[in-house]
PDB file of N, CA and C in Angstrom:
ATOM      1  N   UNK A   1      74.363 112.417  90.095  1.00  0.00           N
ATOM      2  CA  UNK A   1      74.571 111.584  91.276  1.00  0.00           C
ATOM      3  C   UNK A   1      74.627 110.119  90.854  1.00  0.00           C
ATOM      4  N   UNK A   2      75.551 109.336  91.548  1.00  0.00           N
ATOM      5  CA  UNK A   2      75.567 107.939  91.262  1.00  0.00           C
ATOM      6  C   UNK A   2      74.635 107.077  91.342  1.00  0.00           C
ATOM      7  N   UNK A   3      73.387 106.292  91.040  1.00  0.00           N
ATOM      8  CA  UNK A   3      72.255 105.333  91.076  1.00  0.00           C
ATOM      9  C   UNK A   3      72.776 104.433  91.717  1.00  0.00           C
ATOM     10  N   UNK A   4      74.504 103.959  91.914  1.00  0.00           N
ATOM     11  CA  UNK A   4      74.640 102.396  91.825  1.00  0.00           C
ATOM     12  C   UNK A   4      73.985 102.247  93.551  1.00  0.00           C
ATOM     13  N   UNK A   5      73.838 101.192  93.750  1.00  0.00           N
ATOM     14  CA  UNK A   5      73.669 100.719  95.456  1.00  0.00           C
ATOM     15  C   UNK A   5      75.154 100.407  95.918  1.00  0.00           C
ATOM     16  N   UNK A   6      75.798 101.405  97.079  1.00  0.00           N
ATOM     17  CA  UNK A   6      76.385 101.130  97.270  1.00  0.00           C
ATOM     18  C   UNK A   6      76.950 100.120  98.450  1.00  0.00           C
ATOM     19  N   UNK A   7      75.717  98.945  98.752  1.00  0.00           N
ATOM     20  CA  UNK A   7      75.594  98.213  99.553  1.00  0.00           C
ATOM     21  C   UNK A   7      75.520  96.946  98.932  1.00  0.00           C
ATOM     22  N   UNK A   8      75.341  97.176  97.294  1.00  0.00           N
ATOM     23  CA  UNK A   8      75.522  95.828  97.055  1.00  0.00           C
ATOM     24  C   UNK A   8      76.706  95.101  97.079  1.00  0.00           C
ATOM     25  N   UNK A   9      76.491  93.874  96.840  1.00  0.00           N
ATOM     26  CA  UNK A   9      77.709  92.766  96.899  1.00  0.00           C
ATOM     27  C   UNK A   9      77.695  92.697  95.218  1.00  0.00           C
ATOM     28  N   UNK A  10      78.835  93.345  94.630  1.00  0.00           N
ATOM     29  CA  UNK A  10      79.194  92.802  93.504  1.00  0.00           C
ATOM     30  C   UNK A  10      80.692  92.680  93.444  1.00  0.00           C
ATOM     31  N   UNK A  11      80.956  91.352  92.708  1.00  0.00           N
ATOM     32  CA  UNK A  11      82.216  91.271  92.669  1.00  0.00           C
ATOM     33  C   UNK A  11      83.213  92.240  91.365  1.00  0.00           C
ATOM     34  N   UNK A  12      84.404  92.380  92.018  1.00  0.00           N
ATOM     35  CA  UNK A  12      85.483  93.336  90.752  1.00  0.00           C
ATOM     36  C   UNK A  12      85.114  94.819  91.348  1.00  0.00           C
ATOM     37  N   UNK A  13      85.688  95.559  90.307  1.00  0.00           N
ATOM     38  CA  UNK A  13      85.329  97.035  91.111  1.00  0.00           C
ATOM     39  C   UNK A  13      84.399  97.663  90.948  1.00  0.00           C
ATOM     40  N   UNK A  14      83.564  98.065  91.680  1.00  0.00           N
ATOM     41  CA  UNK A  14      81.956  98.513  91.605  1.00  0.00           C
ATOM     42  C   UNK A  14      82.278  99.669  92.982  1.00  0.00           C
ATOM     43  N   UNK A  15      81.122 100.501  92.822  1.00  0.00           N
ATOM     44  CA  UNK A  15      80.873 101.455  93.782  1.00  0.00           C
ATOM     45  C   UNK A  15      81.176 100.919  95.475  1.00  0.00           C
ATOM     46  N   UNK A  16      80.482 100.073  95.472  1.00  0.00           N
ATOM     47  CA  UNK A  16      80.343  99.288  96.745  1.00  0.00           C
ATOM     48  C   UNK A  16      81.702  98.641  97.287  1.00  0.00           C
ATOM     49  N   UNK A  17      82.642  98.595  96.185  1.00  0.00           N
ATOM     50  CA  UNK A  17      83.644  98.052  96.955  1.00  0.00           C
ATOM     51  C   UNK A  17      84.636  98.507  97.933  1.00  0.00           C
ATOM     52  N   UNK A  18      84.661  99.760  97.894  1.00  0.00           N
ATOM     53  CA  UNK A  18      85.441 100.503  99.078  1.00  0.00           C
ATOM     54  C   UNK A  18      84.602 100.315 100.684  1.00  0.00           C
ATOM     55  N   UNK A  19      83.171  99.892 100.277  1.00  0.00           N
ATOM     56  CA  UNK A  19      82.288 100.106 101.482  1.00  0.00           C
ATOM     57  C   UNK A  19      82.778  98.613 101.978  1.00  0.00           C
ATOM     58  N   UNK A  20      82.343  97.749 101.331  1.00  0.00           N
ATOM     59  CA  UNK A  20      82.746  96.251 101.909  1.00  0.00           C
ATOM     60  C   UNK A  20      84.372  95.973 102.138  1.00  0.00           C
ATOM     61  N   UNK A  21      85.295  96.508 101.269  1.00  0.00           N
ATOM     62  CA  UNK A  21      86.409  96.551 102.487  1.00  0.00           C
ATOM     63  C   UNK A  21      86.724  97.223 103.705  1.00  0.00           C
ATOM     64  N   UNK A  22      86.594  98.112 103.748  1.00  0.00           N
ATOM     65  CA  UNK A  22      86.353  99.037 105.294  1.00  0.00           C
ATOM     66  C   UNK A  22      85.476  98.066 105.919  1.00  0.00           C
ATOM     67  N   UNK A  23      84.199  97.800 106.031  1.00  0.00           N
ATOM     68  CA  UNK A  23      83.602  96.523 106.983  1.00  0.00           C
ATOM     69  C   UNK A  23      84.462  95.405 107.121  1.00  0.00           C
ATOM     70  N   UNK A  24      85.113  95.065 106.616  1.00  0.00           N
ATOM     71  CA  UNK A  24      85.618  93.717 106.660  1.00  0.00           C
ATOM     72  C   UNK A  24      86.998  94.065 107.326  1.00  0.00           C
ATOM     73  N   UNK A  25      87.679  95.264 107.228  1.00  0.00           N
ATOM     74  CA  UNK A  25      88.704  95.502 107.541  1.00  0.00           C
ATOM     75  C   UNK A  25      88.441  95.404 109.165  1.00  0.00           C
ATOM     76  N   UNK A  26      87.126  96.043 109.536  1.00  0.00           N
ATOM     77  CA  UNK A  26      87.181  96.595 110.729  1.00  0.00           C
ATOM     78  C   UNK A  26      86.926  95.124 111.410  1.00  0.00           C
ATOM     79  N   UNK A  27      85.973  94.656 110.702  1.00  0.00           N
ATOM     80  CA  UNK A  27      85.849  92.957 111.472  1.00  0.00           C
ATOM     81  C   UNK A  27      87.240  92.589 111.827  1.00  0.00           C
ATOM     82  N   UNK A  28      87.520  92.617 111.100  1.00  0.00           N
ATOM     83  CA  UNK A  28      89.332  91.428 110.996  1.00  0.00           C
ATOM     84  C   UNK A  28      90.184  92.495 112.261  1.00  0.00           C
ATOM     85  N   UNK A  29      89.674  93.839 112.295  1.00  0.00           N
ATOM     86  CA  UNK A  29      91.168  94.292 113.822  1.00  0.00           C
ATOM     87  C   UNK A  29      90.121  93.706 114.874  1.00  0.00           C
ATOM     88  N   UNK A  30      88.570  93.926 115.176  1.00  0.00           N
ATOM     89  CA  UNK A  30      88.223  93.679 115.867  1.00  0.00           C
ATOM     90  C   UNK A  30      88.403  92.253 116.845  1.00  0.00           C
ATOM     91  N   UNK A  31      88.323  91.180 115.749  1.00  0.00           N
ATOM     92  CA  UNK A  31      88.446  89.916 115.966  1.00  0.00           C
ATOM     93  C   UNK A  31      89.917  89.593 116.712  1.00  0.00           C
ATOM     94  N   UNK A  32      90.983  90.553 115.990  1.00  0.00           N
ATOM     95  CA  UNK A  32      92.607  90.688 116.305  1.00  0.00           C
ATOM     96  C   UNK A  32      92.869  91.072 117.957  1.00  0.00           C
ATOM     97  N   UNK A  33      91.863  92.220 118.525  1.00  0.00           N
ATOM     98  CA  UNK A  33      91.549  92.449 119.786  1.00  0.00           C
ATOM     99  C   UNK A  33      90.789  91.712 120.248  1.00  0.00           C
ATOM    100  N   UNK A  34      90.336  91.026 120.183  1.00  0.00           N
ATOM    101  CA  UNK A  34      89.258  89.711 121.134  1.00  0.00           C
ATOM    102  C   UNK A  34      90.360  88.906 121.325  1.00  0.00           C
ATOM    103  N   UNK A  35      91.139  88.387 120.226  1.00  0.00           N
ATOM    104  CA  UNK A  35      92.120  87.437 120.583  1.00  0.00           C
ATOM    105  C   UNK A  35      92.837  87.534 121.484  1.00  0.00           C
ATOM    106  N   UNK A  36      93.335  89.107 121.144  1.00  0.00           N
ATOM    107  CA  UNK A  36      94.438  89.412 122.044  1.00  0.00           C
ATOM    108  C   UNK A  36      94.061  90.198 123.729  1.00  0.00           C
ATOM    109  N   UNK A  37      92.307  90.036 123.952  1.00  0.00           N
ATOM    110  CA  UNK A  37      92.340  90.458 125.259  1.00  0.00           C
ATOM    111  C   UNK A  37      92.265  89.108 125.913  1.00  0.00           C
ATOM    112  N   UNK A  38      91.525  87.654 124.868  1.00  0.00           N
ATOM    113  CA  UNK A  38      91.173  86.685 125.383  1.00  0.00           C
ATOM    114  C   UNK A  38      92.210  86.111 125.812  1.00  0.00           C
ATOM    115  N   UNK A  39      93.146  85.772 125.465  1.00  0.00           N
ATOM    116  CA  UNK A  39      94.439  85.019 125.432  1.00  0.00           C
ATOM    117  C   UNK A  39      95.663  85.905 126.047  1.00  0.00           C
ATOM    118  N   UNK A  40      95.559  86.856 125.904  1.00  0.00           N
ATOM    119  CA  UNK A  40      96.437  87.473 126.815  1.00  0.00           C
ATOM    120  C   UNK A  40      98.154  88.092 125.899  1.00  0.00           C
ATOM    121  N   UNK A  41      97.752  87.091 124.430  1.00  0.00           N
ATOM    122  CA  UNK A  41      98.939  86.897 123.346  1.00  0.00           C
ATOM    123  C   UNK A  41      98.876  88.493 122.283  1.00  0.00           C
ATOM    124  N   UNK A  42      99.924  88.732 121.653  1.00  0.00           N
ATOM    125  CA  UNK A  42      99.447  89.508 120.322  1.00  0.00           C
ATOM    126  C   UNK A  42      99.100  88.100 119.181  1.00  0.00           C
ATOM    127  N   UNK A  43      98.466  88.607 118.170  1.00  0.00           N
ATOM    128  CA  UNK A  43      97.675  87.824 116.944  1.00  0.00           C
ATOM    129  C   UNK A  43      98.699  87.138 116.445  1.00  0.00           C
ATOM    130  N   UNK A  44     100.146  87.569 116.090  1.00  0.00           N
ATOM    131  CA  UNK A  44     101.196  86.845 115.773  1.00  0.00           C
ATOM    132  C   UNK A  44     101.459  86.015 117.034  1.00  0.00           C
ATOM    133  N   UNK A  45     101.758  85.956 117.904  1.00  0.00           N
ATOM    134  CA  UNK A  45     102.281  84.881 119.325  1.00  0.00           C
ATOM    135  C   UNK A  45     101.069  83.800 119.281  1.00  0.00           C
ATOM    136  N   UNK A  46      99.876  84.319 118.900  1.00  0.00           N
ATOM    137  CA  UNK A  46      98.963  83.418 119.824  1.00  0.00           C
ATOM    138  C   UNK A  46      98.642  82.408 118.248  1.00  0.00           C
ATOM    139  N   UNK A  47      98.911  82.852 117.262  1.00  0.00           N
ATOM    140  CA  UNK A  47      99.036  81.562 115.692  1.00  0.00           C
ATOM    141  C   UNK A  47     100.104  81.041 115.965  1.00  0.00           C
ATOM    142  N   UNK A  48     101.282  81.616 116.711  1.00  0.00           N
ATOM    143  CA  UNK A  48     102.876  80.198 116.375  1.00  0.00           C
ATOM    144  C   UNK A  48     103.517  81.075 115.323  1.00  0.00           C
ATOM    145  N   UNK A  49     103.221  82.304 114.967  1.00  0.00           N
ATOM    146  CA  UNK A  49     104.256  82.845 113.953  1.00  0.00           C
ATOM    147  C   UNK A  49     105.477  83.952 114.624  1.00  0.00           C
ATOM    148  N   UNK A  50     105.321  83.672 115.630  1.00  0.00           N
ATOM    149  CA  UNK A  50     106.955  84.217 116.564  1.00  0.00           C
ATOM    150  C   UNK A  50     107.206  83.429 117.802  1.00  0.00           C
TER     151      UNK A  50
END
């Protein structure tokens, strides 16, 4: 079985790094839907990139 922690923060590829992108992924749609219930825009309309 693997020892590493897979909660740590290490940088490059380590065990943990599939875990901290999936969190971060999910932050970043979440944040994408706040925008887009707050504003009423999609994430592209409401930056100026269409």
């Amino acid at each position: 079985m693997d020892n590493d922690n897979r909660n740590a923060w290490k940088w490059g590829f380590s065990a943990g790094a599939e875990n901290w992108n999936g969190r971060l992924a999910m932050l970043g749609f979440v944040a994408a839907l706040i925008v887009e219930f707050v504003s009423g825009q999609g994430i592209l309309h409401f930056l100026g990139l269409t």
